[in-house]
Protein backbone atom coordinates (compact mmCIF):
# COMPACT_ATOMS: atom_id res chain seq x y z
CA UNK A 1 84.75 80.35 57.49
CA UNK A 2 81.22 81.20 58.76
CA UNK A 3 80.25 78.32 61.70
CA UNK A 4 76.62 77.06 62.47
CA UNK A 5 77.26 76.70 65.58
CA UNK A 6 73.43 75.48 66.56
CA UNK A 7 73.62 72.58 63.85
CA UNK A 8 77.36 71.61 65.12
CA UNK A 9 75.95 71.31 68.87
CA UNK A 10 78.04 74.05 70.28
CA UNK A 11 78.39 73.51 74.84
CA UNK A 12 80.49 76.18 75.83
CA UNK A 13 81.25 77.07 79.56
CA UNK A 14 83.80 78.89 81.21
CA UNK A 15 86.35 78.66 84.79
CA UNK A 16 87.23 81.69 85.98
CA UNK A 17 90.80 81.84 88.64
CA UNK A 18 90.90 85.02 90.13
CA UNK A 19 93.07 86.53 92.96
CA UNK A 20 91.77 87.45 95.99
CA UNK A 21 93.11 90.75 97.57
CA UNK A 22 93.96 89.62 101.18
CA UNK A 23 96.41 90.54 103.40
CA UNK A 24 97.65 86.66 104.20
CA UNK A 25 97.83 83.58 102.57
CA UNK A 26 94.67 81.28 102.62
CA UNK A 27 96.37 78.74 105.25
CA UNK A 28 99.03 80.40 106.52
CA UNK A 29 100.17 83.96 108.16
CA UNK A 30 102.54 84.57 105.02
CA UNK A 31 102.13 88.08 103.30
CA UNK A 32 99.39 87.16 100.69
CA UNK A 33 102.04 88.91 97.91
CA UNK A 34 104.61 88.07 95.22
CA UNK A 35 108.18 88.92 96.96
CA UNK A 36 110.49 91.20 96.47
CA UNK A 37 113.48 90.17 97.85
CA UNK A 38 115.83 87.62 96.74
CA UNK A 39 115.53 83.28 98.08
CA UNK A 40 116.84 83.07 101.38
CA UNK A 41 117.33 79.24 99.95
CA UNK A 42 116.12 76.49 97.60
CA UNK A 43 114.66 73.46 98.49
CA UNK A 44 114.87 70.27 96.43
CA UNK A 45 111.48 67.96 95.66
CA UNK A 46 109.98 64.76 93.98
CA UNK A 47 106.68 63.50 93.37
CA UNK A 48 104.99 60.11 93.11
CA UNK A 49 100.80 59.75 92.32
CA UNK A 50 98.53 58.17 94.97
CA UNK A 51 95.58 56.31 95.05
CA UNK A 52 92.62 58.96 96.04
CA UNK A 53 89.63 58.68 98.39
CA UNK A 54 87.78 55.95 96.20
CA UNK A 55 91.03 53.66 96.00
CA UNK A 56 92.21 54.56 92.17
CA UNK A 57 94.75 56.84 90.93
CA UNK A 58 93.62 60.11 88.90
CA UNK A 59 94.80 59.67 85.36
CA UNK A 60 96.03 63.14 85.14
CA UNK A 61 98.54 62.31 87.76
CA UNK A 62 99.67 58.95 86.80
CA UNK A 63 100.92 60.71 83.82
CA UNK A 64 102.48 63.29 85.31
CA UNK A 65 104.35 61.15 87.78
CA UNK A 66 105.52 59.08 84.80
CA UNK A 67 108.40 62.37 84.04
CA UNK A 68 110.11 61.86 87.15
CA UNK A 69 110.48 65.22 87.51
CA UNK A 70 112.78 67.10 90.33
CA UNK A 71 111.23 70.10 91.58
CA UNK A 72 113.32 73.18 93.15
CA UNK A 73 111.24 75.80 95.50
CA UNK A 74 112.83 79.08 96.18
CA UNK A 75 112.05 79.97 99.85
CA UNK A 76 111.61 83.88 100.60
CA UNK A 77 111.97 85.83 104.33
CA UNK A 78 107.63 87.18 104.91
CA UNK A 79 106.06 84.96 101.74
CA UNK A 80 106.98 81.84 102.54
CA UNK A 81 106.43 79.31 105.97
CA UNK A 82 106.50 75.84 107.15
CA UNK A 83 103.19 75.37 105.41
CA UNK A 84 104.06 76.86 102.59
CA UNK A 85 106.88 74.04 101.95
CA UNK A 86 104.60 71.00 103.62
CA UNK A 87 106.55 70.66 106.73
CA UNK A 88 103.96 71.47 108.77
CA UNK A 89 99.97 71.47 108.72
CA UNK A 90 97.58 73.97 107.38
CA UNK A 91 96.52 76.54 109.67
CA UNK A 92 92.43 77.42 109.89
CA UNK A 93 91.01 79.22 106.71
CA UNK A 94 91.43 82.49 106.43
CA UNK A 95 88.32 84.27 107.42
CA UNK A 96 88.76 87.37 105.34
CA UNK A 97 89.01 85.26 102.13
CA UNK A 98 86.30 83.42 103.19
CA UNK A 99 83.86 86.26 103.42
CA UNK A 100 84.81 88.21 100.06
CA UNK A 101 84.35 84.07 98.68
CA UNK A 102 80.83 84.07 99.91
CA UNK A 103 80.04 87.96 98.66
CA UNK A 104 80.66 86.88 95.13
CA UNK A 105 78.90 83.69 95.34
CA UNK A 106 75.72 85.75 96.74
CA UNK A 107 76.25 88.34 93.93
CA UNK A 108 76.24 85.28 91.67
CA UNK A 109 72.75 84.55 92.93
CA UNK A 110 73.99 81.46 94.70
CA UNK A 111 72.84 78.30 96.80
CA UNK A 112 75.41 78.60 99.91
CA UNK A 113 76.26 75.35 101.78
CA UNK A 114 75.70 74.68 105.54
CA UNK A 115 79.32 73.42 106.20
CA UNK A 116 82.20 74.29 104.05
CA UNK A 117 84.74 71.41 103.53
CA UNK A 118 88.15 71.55 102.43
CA UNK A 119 89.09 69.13 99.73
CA UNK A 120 92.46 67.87 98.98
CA UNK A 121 92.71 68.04 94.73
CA UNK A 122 95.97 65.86 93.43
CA UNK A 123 98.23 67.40 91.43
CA UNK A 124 101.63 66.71 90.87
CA UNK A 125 103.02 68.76 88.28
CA UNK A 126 105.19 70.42 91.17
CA UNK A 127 102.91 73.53 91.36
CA UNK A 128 102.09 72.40 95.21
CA UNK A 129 105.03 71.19 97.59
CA UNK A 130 102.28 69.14 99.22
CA UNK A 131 101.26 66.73 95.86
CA UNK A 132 97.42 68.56 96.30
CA UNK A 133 95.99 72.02 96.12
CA UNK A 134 93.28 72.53 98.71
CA UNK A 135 89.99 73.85 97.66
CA UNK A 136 86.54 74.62 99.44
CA UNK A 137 83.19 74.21 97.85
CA UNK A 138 81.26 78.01 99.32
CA UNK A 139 78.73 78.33 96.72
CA UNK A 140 76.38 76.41 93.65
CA UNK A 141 73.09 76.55 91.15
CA UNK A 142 74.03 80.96 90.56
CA UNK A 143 73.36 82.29 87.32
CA UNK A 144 74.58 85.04 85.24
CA UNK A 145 72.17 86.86 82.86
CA UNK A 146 73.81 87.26 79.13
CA UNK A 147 72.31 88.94 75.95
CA UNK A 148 71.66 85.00 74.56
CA UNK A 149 70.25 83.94 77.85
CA UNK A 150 71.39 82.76 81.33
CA UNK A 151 74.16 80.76 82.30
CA UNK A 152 74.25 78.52 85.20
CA UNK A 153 76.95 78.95 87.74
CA UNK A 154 77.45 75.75 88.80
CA UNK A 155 80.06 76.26 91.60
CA UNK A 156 82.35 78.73 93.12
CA UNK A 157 85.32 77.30 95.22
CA UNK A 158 87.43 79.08 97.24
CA UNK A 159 91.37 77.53 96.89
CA UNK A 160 95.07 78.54 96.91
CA UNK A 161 96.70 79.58 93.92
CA UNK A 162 99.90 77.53 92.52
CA UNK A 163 103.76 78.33 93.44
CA UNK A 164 105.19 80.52 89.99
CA UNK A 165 107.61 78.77 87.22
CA UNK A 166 110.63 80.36 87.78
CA UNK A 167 111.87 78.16 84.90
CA UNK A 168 111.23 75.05 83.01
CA UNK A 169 113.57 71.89 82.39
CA UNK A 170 113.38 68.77 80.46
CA UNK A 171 113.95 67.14 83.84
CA UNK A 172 113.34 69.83 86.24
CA UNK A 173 111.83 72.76 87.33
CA UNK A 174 112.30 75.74 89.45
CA UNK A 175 109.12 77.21 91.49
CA UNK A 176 108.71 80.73 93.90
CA UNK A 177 106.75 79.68 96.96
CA UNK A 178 105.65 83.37 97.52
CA UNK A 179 102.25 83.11 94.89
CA UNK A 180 101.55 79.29 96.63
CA UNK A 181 98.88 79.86 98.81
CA UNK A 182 97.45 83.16 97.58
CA UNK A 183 93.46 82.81 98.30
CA UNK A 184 91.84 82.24 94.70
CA UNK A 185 87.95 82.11 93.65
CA UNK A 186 87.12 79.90 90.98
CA UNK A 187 83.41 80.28 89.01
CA UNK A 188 83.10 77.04 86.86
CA UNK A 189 79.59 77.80 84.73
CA UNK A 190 77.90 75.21 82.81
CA UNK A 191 78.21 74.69 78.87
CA UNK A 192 75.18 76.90 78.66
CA UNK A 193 76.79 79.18 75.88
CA UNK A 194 75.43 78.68 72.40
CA UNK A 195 77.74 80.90 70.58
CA UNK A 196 81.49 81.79 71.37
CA UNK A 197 80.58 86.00 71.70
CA UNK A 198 78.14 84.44 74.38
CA UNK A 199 81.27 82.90 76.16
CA UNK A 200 83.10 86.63 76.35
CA UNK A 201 80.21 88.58 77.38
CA UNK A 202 80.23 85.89 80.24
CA UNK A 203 83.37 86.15 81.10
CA UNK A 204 83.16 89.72 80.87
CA UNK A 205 80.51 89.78 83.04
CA UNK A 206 81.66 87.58 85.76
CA UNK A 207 84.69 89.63 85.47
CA UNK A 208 83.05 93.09 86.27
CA UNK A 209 81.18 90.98 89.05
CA UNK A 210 84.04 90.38 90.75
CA UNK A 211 85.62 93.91 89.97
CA UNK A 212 82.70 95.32 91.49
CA UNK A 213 83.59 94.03 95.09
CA UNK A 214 86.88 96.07 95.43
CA UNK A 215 88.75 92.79 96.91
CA UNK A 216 90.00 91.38 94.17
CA UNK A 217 94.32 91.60 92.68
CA UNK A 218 94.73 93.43 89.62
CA UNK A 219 96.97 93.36 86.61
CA UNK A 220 98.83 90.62 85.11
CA UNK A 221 98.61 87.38 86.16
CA UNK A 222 95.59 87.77 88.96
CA UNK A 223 93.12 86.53 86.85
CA UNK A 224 92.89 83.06 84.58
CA UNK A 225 90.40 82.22 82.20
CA UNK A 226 89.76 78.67 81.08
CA UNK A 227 87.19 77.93 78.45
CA UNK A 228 85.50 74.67 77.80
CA UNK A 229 84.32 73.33 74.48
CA UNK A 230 82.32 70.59 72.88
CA UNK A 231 80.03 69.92 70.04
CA UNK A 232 77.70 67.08 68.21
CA UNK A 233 80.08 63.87 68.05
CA UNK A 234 82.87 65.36 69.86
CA UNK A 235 83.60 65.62 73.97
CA UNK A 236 84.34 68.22 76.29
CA UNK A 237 88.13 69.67 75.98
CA UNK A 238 89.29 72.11 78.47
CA UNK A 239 91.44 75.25 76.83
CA UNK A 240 94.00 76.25 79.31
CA UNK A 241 94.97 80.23 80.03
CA UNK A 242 92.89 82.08 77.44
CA UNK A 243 94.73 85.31 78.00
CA UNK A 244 92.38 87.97 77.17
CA UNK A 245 88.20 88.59 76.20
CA UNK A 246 89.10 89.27 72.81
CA UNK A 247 90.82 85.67 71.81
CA UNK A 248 87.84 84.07 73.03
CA UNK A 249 85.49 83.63 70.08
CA UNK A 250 89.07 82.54 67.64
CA UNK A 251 89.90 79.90 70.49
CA UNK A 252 85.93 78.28 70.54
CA UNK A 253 86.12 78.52 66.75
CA UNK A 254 89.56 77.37 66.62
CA UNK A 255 88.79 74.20 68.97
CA UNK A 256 85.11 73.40 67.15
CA UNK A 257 86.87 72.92 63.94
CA UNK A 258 89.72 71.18 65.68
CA UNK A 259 87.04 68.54 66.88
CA UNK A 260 85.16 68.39 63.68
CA UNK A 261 87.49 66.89 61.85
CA UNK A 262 87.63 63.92 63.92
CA UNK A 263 83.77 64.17 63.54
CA UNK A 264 84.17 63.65 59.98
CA UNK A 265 86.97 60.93 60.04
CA UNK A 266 84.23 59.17 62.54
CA UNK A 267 87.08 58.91 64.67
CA UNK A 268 87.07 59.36 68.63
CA UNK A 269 87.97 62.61 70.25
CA UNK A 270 89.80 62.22 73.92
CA UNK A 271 88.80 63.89 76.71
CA UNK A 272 92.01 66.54 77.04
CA UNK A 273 93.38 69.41 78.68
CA UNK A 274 94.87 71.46 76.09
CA UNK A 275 96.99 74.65 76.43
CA UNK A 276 95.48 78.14 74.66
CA UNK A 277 98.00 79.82 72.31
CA UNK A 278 97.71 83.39 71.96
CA UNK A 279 96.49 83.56 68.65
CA UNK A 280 93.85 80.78 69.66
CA UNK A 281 95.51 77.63 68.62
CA UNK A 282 95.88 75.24 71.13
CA UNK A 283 98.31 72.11 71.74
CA UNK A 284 97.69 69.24 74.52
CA UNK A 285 99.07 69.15 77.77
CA UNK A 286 97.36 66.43 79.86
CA UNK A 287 94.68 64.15 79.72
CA UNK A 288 91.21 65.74 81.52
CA UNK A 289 91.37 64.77 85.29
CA UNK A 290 88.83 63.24 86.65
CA UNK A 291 86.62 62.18 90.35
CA UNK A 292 89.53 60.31 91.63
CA UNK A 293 91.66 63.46 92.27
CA UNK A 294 89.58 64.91 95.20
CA UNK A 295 89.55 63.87 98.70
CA UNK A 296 88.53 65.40 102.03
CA UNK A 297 91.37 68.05 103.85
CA UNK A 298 91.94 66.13 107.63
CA UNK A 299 93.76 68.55 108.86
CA UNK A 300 91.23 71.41 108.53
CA UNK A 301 87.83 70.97 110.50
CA UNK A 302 84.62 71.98 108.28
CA UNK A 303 82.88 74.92 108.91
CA UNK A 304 79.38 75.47 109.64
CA UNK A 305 77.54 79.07 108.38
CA UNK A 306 76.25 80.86 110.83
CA UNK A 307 72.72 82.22 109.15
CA UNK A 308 72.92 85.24 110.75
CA UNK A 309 76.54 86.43 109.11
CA UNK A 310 75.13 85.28 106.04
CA UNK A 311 72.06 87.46 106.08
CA UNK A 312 74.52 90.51 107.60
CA UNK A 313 76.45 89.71 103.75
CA UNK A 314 74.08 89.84 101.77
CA UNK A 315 73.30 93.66 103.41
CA UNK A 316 76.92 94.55 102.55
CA UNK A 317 77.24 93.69 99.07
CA UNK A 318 78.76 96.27 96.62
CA UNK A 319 77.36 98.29 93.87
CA UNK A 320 77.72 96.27 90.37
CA UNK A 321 80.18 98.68 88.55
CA UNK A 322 77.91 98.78 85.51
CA UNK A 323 75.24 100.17 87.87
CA UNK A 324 77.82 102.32 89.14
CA UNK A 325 78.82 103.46 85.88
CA UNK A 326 75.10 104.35 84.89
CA UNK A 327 74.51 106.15 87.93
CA UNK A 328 77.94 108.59 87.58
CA UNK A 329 76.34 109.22 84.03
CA UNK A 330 73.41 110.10 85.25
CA UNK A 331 74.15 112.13 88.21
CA UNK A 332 77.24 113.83 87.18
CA UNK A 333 76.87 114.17 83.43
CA UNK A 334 80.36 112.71 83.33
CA UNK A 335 81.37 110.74 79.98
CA UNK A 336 80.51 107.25 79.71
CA UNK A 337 84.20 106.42 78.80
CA UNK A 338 85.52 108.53 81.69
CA UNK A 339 82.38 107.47 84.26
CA UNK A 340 83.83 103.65 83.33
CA UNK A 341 87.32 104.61 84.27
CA UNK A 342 86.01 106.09 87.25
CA UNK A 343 83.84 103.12 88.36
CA UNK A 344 86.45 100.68 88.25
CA UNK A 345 89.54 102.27 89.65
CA UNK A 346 89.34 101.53 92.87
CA UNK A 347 88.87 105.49 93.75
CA UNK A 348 84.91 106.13 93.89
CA UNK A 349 84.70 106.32 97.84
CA UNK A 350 87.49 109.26 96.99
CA UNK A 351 85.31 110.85 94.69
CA UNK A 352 82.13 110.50 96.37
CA UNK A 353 84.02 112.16 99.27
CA UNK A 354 85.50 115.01 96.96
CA UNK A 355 82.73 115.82 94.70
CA UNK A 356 80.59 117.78 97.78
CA UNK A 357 82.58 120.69 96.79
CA UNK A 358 84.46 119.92 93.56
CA UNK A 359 83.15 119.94 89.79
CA UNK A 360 82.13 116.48 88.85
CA UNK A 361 83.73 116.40 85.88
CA UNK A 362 87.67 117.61 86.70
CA UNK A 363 87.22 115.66 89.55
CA UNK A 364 86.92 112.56 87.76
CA UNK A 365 89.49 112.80 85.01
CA UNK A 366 91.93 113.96 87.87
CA UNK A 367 91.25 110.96 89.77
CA UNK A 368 91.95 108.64 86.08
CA UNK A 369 93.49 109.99 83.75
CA UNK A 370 95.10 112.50 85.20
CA UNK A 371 96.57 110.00 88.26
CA UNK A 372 97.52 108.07 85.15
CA UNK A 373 99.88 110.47 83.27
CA UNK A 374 101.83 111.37 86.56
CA UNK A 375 102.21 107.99 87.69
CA UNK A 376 103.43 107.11 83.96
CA UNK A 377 105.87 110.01 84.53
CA UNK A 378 107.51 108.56 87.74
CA UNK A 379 105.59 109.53 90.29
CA UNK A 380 104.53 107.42 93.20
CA UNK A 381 100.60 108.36 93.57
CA UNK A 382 99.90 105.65 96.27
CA UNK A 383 101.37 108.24 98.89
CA UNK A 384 98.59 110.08 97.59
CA UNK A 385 95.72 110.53 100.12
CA UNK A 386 92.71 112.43 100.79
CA UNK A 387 93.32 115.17 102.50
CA UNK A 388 95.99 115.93 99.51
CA UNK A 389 93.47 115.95 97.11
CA UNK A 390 91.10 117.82 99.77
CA UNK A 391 93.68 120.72 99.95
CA UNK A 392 94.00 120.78 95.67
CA UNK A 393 89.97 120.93 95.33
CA UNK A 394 90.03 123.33 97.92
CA UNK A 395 92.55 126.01 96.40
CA UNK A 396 90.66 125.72 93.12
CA UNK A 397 87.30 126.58 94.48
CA UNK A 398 88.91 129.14 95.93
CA UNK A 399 90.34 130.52 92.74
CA UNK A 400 94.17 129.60 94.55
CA UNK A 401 94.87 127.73 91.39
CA UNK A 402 94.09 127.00 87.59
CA UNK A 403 92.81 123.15 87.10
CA UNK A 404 95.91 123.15 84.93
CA UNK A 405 98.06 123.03 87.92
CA UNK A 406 96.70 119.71 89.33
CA UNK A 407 99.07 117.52 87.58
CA UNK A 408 102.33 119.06 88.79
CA UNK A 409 100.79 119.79 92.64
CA UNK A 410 100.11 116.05 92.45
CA UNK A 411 103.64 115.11 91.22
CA UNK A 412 104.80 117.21 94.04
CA UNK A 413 102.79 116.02 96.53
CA UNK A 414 103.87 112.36 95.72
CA UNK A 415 107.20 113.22 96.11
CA UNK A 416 107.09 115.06 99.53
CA UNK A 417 103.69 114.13 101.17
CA UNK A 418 104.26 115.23 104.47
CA UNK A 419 104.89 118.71 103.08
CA UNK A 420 102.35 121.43 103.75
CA UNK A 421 100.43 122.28 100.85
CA UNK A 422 101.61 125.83 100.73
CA UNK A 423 105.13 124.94 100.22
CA UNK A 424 103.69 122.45 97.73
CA UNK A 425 101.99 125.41 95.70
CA UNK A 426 105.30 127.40 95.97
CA UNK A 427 107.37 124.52 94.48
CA UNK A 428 105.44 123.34 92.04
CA UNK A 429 104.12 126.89 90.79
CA UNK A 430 106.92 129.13 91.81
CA UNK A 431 104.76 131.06 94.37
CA UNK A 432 101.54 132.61 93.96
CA UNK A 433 99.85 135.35 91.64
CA UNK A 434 98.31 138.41 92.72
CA UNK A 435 95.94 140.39 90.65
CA UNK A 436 98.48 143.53 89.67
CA UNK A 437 100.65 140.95 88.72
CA UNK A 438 98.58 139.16 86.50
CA UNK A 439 97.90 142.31 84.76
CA UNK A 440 101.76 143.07 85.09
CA UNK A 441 102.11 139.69 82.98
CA UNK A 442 99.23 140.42 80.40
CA UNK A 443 101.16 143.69 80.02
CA UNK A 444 104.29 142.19 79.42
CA UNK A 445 102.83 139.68 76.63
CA UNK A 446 101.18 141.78 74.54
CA UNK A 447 104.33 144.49 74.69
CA UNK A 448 106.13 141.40 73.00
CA UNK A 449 104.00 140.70 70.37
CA UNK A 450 101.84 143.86 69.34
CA UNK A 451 101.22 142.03 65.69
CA UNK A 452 98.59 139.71 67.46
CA UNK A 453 96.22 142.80 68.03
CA UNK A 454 95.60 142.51 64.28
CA UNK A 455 94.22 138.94 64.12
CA UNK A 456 90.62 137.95 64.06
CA UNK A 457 90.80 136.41 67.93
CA UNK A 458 93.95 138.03 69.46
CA UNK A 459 92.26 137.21 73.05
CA UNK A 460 92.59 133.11 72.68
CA UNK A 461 96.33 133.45 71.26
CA UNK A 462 97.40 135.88 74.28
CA UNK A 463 95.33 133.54 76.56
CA UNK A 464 97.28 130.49 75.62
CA UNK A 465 100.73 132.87 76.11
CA UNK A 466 99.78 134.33 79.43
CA UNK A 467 98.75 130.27 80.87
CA UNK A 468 102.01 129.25 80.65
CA UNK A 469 103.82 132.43 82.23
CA UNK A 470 101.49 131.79 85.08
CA UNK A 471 101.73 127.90 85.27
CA UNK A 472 98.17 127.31 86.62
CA UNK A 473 99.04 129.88 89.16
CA UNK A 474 95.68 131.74 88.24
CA UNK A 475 92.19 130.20 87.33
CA UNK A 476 91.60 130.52 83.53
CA UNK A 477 88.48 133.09 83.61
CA UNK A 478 90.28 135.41 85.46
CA UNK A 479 93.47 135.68 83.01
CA UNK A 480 90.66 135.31 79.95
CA UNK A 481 89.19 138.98 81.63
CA UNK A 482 93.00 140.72 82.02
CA UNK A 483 93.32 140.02 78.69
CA UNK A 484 90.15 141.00 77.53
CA UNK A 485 90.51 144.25 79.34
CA UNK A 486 94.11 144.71 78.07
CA UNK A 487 93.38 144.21 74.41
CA UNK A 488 90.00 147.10 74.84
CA UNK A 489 92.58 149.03 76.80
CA UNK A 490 94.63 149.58 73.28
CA UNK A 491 92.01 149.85 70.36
């Protein structure tokens, strides 16, 4: 059904959790990491609601405390501390969150406070041993341009992520402490959007945004998207975990027509947190929480902005990977599917380093998809470094080896990469190729299979023959010539 979304009143905004990539925890010296080893032990936990800074009890948390839930934390050897389980006080912020907090908020063309000031936010669902998640106001009034107009940012907090459901009870549940703590930025935008592809090109381009500053977790999990809704009539509902871009528009249609319906019974519709489903339904899970959830952190001083570092920021700020993107188009002819890749892999220093003396263009699908198929077949790339792909760009301009060698040198590399490269080349190619015996091998081919001299292009059919004898031992021009010459040889 086809929605009119300007005559139903459509508000649409969007909150954006995403994982910051620091070595420690916000307020602690934990590894800032999920853990890979098993509990050293559990700890055991209950929760009761309390009255906040203006004397009344959040709603959200009333209810919650109502389930009398038991909560059981699994405790882990370099992700977990005193501070992580609330037995001892918050340490300073961490400085290096701080700073990749206030890059994004200036890349989101925002107002930055004087003195930042840790709040205390209630919540106990048993996601935070200590009954409230801290969070620190570090930037407001941004904006984000979109192909319907501009969206406000309103604010951008800097906060520690939740411990992980390890599994969930009717009157328990189990937690890992090793994700509480984790610095997070939050973007909360106002319901500027007007149409619910307006609400994914925002988040899709707050997500590039914060792509673009190279300090943020990837893969599953690091990022959250929430999406708010109202319309003529109704109220503002909050959808929980919207999983991916492309659900958006079917959740915002999905929750219009949810509220519409109580439009046309003229009945009210409650304020609501509700969780998104992933085909875009969406069921309740707590009632919207409200001003009487936040209070000031006592145990963590403000902290004032020094001007100066500020202005030094704003002189470091990254290249937008869409701009990045345009410009590998532009100035290396690559693809704009591979130049993407590229731009948001996390290897462009690499191939801004490489590309002095390497082709653009095999440079850049070796450093994506390339990197991709031998890590898919077992490889470990990240003991992959420079000066390995230095020596692999080298022997190619030198004619050493056939650009259809770089996938097994690389597997090889991974696997021994303290090795020197020429006992990399000899394993993974079976030694090197000399001229004479290139034409030795050309020779050899064409003895086996005289028949091919009749065809219309015997020269690509023995080319194809003679690459894989050689392995990428030899550069492709050169073997294209033998067999050229080979072929005149016997007409």
């Amino acid at each position: 059904m086809k929605l009119d979304y300007e005559k139903l009143g459509l508000k649409s905004g969007i909150e954006i959790h995403q994982q910051l990539d620091t070595a420690r925890k916000l307020f602690c010296n934990c590894k800032s990491r999920l853990s890979q080893d098993a509990p050293l032990r559990i700890i055991d936990r209950k929760m009761r609601a309390v009255a906040g800074e203006l004397g009344a009890v959040d709603v959200a948390a009333a209810r919650e405390a109502l389930k009398n839930k038991v909560f059981h934390y699994s405790i882990y050897p370099e992700e977990t501390c005193l501070t992580c389980t609330d037995s001892e006080p918050p340490h300073p912020m961490n400085m290096e969150a701080l700073e990749i907090g206030m890059k994004i908020a200036l890349m989101l063309n925002c107002t930055i406070p004087d003195e930042i000031q840790v709040m205390r936010k209630t919540v106990i669902d048993g996601s935070n041993t200590s009954g409230f998640q801290r969070t620190a106001l570090v930037g407001m009034d941004g904006w984000v341009d979109t192909k319907f107009g501009k969206v406000v940012i309103t604010d951008i907090m800097i906060e520690e992520d939740a411990a992980k459901i390890i599994k969930r009870n009717t009157a328990d549940v189990h937690y890992s402490l090793d994700r509480l703590g984790i610095p997070l930025v939050e973007i909360g935008t106002a319901p500027d959007c007007r149409h619910p592809e307006q609400v994914k090109e925002l988040a899709e381009k707050i997500g590039m945004i914060l792509k673009s500053t190279g300090k943020v977790k990837t893969g599953l999990g690091k990022i959250r998207q929430d999406v708010n809704v109202s319309i003529k009539g109704g109220t503002r509902i909050e959808l929980k975990g919207v999983q991916s871009l492309s659900i958006i528009p079917e959740a915002v249609d999905r929750e219009i027509m949810r509220q519409q319906l109580y439009v046309d019974k003229k009945e009210k519709v409650t304020p609501e947190v509700r969780k998104c489903l992933p085909d875009g339904r969406s069921e309740f899970m707590r009632p919207m929480g409200g001003g009487h959830r936040l209070y000031p952190e006592t145990d963590i001083p403000p902290i004032r902005i020094d001007r100066v570092w500020l202005d030094q920021l704003r002189l470091q700020l990254p290249e937008l990977l869409e701009d990045r993107t345009s410009r590998y188009i532009a100035e290396y002819n690559l693809s704009p599917d591979i130049a993407k890749q590229l731009a948001s892999s996390g290897r462009m220093g690499l191939f801004e380093y490489l590309v002095e003396w390497a082709d653009p263009k095999v440079l850049a699908t070796t450093l994506t998809s390339t990197l991709t198929q031998v890590r898919r077949e077992g490889a470990d790339i990240s003991k992959l470094d420079k000066n390995h792909f230095r020596e692999i760009f080298r022997a190619l301009k030198k004619g050493e080896i056939a650009r259809e060698a770089i996938p097994e040198l690389l597997k090889e590399m991974a696997n021994r990469p303290r090795e020197k490269f020429q006992e990399i080349l000899k394993a993974a190619a079976g030694g090197t190729v000399s001229e004479s015996d290139l034409r030795l091998i050309v020779k050899k081919v064409v003895d086996s299979k005289p028949g091919l001299l009749k065809t219309g292009r015997p020269e690509k059919v023995y080319m194809g023959l003679v690459m894989k004898e050689v392995r990428g031992r030899f550069p492709g021009g050169k073997v294209m010539k033998a067999v050229a010459e080979e072929i005149k040889r016997r007409k």
